[in-house]
N, C-alpha and C. Protein backbone atom coordinates (compact mmCIF):
# COMPACT_ATOMS: atom_id res chain seq x y z
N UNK A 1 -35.69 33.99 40.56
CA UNK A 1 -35.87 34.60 39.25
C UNK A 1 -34.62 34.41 38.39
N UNK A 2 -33.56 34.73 39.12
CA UNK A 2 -32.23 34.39 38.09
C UNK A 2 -31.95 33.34 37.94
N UNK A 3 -32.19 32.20 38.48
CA UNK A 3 -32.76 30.63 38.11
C UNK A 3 -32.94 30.06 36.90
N UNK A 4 -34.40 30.57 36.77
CA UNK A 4 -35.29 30.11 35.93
C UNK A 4 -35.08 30.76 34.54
N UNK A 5 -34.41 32.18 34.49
CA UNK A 5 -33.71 32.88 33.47
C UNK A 5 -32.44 32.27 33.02
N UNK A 6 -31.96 31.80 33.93
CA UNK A 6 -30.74 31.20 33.34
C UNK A 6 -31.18 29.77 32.86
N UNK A 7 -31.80 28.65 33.42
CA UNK A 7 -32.18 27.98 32.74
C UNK A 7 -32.57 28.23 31.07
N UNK A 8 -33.71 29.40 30.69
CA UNK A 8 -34.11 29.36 29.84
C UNK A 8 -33.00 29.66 28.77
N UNK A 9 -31.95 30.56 28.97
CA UNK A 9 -30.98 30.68 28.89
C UNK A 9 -30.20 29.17 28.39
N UNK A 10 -29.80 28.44 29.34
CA UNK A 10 -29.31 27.33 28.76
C UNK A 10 -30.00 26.41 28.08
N UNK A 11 -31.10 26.25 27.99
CA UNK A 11 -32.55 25.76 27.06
C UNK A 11 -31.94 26.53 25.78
N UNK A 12 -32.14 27.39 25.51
CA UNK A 12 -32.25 28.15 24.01
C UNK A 12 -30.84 27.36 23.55
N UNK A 13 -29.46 27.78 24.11
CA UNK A 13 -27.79 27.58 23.93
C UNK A 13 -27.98 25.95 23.34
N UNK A 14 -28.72 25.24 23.94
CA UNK A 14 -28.88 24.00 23.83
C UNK A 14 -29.29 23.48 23.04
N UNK A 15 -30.48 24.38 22.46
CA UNK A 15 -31.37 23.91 21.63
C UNK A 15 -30.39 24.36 19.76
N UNK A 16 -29.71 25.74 20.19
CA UNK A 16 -29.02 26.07 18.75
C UNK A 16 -27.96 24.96 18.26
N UNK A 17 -27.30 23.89 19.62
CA UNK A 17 -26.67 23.45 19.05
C UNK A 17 -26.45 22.58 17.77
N UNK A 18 -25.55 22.65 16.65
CA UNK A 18 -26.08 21.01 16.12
C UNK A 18 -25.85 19.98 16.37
N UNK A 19 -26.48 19.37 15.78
CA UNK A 19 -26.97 17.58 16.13
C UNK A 19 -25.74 16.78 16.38
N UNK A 20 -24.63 17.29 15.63
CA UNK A 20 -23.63 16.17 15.94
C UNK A 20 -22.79 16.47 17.28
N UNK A 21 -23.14 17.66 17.53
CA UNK A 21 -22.32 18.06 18.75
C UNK A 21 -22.80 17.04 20.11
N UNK A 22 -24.24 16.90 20.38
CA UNK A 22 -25.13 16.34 21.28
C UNK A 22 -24.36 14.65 21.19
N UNK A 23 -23.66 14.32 19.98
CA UNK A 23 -23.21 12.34 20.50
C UNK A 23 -21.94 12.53 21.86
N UNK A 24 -22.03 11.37 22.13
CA UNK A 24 -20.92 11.08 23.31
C UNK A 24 -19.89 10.24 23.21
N UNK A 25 -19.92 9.98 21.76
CA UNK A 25 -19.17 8.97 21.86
C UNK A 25 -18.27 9.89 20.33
N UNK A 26 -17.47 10.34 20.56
CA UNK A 26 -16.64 10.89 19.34
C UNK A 26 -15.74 10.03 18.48
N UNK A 27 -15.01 8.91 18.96
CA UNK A 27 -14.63 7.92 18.60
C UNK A 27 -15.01 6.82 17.80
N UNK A 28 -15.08 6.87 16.45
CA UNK A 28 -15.52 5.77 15.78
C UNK A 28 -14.48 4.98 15.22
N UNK A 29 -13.93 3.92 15.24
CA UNK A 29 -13.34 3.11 13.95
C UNK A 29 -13.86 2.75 13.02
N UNK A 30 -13.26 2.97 11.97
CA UNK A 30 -14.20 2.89 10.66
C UNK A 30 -14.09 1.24 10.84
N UNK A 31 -14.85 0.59 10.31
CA UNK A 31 -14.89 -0.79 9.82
C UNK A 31 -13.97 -1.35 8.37
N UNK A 32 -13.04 -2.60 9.09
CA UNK A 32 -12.22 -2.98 7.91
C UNK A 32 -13.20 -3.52 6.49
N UNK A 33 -12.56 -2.37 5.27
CA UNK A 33 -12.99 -3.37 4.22
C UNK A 33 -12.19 -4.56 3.73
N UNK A 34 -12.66 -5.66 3.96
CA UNK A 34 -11.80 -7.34 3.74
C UNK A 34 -11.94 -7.58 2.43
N UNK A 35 -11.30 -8.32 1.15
CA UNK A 35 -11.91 -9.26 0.12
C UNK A 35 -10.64 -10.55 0.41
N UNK A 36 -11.09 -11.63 -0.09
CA UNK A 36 -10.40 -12.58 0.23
C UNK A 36 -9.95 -13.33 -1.76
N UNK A 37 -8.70 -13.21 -1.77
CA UNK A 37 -7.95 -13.04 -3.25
C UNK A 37 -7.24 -14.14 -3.14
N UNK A 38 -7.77 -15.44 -3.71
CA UNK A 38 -6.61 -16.84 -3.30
C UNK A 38 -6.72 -16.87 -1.85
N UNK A 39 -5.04 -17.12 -1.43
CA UNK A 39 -5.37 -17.79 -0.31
C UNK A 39 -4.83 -16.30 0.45
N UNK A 40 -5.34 -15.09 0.05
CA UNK A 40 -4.88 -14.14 0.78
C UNK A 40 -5.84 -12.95 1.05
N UNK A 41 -5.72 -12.36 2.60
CA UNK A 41 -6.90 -11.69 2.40
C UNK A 41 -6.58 -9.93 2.69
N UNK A 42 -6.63 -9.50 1.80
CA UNK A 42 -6.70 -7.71 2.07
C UNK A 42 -7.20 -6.90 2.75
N UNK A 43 -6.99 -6.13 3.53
CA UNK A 43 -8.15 -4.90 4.06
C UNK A 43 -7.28 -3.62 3.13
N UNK A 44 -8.81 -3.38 2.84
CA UNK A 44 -8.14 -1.95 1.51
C UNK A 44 -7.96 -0.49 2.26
N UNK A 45 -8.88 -0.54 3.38
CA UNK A 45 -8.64 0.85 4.60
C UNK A 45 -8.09 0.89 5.29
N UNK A 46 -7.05 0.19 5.38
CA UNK A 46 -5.76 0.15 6.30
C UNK A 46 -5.41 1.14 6.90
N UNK A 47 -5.02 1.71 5.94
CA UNK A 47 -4.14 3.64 6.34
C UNK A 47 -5.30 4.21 6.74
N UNK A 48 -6.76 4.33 6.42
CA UNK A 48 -7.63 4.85 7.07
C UNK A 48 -7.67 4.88 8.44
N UNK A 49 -7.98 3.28 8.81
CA UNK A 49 -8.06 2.44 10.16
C UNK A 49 -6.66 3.28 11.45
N UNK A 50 -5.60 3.12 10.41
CA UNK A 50 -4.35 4.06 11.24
C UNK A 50 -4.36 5.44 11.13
N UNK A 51 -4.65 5.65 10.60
CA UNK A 51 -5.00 7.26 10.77
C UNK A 51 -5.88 7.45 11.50
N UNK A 52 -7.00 7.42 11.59
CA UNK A 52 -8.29 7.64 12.85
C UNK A 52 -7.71 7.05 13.98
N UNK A 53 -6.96 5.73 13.96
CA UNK A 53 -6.19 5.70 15.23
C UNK A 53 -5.18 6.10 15.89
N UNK A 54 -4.62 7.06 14.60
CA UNK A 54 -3.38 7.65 15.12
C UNK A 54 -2.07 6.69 15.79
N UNK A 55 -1.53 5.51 15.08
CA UNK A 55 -1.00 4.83 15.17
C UNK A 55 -0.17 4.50 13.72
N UNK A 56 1.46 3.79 14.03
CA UNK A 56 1.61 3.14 12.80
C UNK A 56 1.37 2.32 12.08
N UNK A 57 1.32 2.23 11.39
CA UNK A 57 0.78 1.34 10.38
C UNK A 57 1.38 -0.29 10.12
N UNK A 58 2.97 -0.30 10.80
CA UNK A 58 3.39 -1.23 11.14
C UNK A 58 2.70 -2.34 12.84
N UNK A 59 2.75 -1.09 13.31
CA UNK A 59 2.41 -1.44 15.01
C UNK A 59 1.48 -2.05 15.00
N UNK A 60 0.16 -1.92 14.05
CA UNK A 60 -1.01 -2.47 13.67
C UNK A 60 -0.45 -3.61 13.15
N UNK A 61 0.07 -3.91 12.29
CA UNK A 61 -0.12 -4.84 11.31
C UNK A 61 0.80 -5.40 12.07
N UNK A 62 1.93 -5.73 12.56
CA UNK A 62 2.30 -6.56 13.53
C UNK A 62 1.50 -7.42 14.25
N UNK A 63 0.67 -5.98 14.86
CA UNK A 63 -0.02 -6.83 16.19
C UNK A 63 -1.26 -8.20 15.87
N UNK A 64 -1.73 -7.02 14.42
CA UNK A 64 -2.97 -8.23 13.64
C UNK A 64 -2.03 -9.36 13.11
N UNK A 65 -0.99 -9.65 12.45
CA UNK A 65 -0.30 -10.42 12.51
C UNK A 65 -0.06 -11.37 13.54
N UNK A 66 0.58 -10.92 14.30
CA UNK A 66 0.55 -12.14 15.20
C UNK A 66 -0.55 -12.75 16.00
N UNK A 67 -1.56 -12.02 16.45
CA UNK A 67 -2.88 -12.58 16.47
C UNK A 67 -3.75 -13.46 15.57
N UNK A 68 -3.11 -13.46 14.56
CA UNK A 68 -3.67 -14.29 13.51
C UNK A 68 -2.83 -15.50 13.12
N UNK A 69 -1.46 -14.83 13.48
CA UNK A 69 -0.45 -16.15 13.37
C UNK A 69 -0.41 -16.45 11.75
N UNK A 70 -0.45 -15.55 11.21
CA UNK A 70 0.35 -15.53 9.80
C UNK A 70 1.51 -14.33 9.34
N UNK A 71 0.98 -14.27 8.04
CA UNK A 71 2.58 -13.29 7.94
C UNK A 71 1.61 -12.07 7.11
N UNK A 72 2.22 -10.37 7.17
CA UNK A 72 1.40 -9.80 6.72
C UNK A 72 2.24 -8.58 6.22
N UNK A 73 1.63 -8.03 5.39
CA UNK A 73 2.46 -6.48 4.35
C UNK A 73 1.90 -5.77 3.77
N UNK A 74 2.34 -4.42 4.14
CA UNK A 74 1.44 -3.23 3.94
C UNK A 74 2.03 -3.10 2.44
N UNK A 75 1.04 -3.00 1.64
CA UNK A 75 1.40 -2.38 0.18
C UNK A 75 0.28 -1.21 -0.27
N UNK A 76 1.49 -0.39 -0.19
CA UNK A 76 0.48 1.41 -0.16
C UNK A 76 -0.40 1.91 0.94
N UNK A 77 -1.94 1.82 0.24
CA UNK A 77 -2.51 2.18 1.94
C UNK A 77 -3.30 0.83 2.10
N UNK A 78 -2.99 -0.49 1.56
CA UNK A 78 -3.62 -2.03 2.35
C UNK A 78 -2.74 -2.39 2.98
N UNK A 79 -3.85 -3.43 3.45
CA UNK A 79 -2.85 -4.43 4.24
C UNK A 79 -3.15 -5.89 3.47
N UNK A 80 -2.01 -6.62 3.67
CA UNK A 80 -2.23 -7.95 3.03
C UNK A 80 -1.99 -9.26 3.58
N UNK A 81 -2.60 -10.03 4.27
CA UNK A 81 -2.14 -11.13 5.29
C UNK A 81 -2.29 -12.27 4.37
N UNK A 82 -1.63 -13.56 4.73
CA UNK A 82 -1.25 -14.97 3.99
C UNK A 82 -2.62 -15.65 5.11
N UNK A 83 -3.27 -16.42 3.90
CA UNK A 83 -4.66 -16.89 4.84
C UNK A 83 -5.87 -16.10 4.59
N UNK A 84 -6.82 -16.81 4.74
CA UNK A 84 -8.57 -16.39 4.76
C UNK A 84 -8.81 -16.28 6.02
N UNK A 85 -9.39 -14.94 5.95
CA UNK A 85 -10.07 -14.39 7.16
C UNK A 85 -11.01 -13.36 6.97
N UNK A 86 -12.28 -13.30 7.51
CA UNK A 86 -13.23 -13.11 7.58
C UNK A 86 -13.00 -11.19 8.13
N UNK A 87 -13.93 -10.16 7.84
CA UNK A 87 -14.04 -9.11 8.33
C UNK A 87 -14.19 -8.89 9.43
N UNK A 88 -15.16 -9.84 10.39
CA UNK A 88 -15.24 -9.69 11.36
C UNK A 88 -14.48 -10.01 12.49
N UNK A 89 -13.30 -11.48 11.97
CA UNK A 89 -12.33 -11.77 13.00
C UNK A 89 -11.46 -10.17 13.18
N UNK A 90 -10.96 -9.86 11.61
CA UNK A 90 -10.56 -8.61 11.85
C UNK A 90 -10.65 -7.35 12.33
N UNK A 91 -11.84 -6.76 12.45
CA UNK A 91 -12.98 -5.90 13.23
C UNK A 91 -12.81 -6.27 14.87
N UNK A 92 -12.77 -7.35 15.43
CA UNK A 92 -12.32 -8.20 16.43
C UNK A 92 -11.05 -7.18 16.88
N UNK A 93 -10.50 -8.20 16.22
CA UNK A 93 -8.95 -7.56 16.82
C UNK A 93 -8.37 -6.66 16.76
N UNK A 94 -8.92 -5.65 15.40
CA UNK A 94 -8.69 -4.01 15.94
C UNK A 94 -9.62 -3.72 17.17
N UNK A 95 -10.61 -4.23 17.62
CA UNK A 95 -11.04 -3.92 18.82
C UNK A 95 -10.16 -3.78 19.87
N UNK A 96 -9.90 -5.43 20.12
CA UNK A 96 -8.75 -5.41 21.18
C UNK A 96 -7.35 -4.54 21.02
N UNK A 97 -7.50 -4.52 19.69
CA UNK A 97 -5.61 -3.35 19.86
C UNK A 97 -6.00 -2.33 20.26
N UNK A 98 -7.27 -1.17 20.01
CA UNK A 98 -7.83 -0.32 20.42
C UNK A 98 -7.94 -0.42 22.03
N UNK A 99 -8.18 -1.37 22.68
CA UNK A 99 -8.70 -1.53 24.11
C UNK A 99 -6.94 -1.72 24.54
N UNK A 100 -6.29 -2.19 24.08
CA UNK A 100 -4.90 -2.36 24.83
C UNK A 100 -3.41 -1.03 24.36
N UNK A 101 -3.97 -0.80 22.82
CA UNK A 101 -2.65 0.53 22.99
C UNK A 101 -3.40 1.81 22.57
N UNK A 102 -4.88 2.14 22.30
CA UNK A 102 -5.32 3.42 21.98
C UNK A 102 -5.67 4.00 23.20
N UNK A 103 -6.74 3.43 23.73
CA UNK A 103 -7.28 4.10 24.65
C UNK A 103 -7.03 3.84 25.79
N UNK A 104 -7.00 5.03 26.81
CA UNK A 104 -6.20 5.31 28.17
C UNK A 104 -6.86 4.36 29.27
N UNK A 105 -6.17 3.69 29.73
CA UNK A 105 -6.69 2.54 30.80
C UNK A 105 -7.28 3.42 32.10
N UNK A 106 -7.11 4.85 32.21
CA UNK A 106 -7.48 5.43 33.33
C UNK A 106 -8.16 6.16 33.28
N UNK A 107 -8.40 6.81 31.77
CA UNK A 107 -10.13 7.47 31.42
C UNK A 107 -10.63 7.28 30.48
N UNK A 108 -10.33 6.78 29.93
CA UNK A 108 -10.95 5.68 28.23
C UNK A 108 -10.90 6.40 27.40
N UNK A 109 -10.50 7.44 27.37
CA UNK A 109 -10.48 8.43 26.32
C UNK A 109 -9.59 8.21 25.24
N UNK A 110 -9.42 8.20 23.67
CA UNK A 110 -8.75 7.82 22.55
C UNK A 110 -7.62 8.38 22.31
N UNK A 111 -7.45 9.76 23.08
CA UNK A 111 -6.09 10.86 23.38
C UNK A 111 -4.89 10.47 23.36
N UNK A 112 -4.15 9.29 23.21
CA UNK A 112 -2.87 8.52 23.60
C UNK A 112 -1.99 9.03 22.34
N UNK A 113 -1.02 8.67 22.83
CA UNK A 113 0.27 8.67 22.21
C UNK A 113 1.20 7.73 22.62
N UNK A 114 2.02 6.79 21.97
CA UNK A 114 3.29 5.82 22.82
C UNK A 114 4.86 6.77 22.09
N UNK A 115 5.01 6.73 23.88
CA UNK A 115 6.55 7.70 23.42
C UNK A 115 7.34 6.22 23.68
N UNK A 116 8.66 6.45 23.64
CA UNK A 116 9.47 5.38 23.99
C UNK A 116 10.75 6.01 24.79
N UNK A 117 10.69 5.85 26.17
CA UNK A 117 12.04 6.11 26.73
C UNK A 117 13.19 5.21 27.37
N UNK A 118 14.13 5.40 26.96
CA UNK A 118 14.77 4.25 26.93
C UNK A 118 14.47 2.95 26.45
N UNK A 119 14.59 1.59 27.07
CA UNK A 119 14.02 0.84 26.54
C UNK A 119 12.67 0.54 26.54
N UNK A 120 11.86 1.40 27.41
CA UNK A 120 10.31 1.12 27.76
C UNK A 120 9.42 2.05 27.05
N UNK A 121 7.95 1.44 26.36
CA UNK A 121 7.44 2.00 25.79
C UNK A 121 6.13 2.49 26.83
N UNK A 122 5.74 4.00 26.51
CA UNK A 122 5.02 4.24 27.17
C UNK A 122 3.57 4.54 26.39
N UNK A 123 2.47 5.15 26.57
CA UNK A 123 1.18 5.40 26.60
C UNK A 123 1.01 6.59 27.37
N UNK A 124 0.92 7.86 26.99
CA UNK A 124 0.35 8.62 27.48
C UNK A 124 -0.45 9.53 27.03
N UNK A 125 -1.33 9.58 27.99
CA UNK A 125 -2.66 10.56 27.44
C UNK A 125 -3.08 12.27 26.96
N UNK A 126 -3.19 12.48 26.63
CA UNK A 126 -3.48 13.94 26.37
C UNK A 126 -4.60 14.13 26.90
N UNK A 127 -5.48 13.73 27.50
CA UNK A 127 -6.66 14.02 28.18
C UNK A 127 -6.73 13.92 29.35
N UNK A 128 -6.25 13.42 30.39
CA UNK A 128 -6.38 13.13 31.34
C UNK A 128 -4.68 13.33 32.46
N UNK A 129 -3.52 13.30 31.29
CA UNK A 129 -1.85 13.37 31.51
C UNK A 129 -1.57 12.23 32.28
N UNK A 130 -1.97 11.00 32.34
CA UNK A 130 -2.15 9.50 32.53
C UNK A 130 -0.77 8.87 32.14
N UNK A 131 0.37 8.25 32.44
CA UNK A 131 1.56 7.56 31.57
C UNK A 131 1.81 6.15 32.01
N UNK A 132 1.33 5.29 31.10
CA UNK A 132 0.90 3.89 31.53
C UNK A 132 1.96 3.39 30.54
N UNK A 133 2.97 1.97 31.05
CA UNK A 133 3.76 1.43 30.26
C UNK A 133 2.89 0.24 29.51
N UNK A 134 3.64 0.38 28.28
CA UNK A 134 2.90 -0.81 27.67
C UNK A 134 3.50 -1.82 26.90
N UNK A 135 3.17 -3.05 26.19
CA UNK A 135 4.05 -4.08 25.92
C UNK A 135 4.51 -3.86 24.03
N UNK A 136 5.58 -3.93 23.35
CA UNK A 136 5.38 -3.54 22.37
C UNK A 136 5.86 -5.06 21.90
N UNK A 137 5.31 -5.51 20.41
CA UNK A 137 5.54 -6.74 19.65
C UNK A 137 6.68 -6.74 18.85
């Protein structure tokens, strides 16, 4: 009997929740907006993109930099790289920076932070208390 009460119990709790509570995936990156200006191409959500990732804004643009193998500069909240490139190469490779300095290699969770001690940079998690070294550019 106290079973089936408590079930109904967690039935009702379940049912009040709202809708956005029920996703599993809390983590979204917004998608870069690109336009391509001459021979140069902008993303205008830059500071967005780093902010939801909780990262600098240099560390990013470094890293998309050299993955792209041009030269690149934050002016205000864009970014501005030398060269045509497409949204999606870019979308790309914030992927991979996401998969190599956001999220925790030991519970995937987006929780990170890079401290730096001494000369080594670290990664550690707030979700899980995980401290993984990592490579900085």
């Amino acid at each position: 009997m106290a079973e089936t009460s408590y079930e109904k119990l967690l039935d009702r709790a379940h049912n009040q929740l709202p809708p956005g509570t029920l996703k599993s995936d809390r983590f979204e990156i917004p998608r870069p907006t690109c336009s391509v200006v001459g021979n140069r191409t902008l993303v205008t959500n830059f500071k967005e993109i780093c902010d939801r990732l909780r990262r600098d804004q240099t560390h990013l643009l470094r890293f998309l930099a050299r993955e792209m193998a041009t030269a690149g500069a934050v002016e205000g909240a864009r970014a501005v790289f030398q060269g045509k490139f497409g949204s999606t190469i870019i979308e790309r490779l914030i992927e991979r920076y996401v998969q190599e300095f956001v999220r925790c290699p030991v519970c995937s969770q987006p929780d990170t932070k890079i401290v730096r001690e001494d000369r080594i940079h670290f990664m550690i998690c707030e979700a899980c208390g995980a401290k993984s070294p990592i490579r900085i550019m």
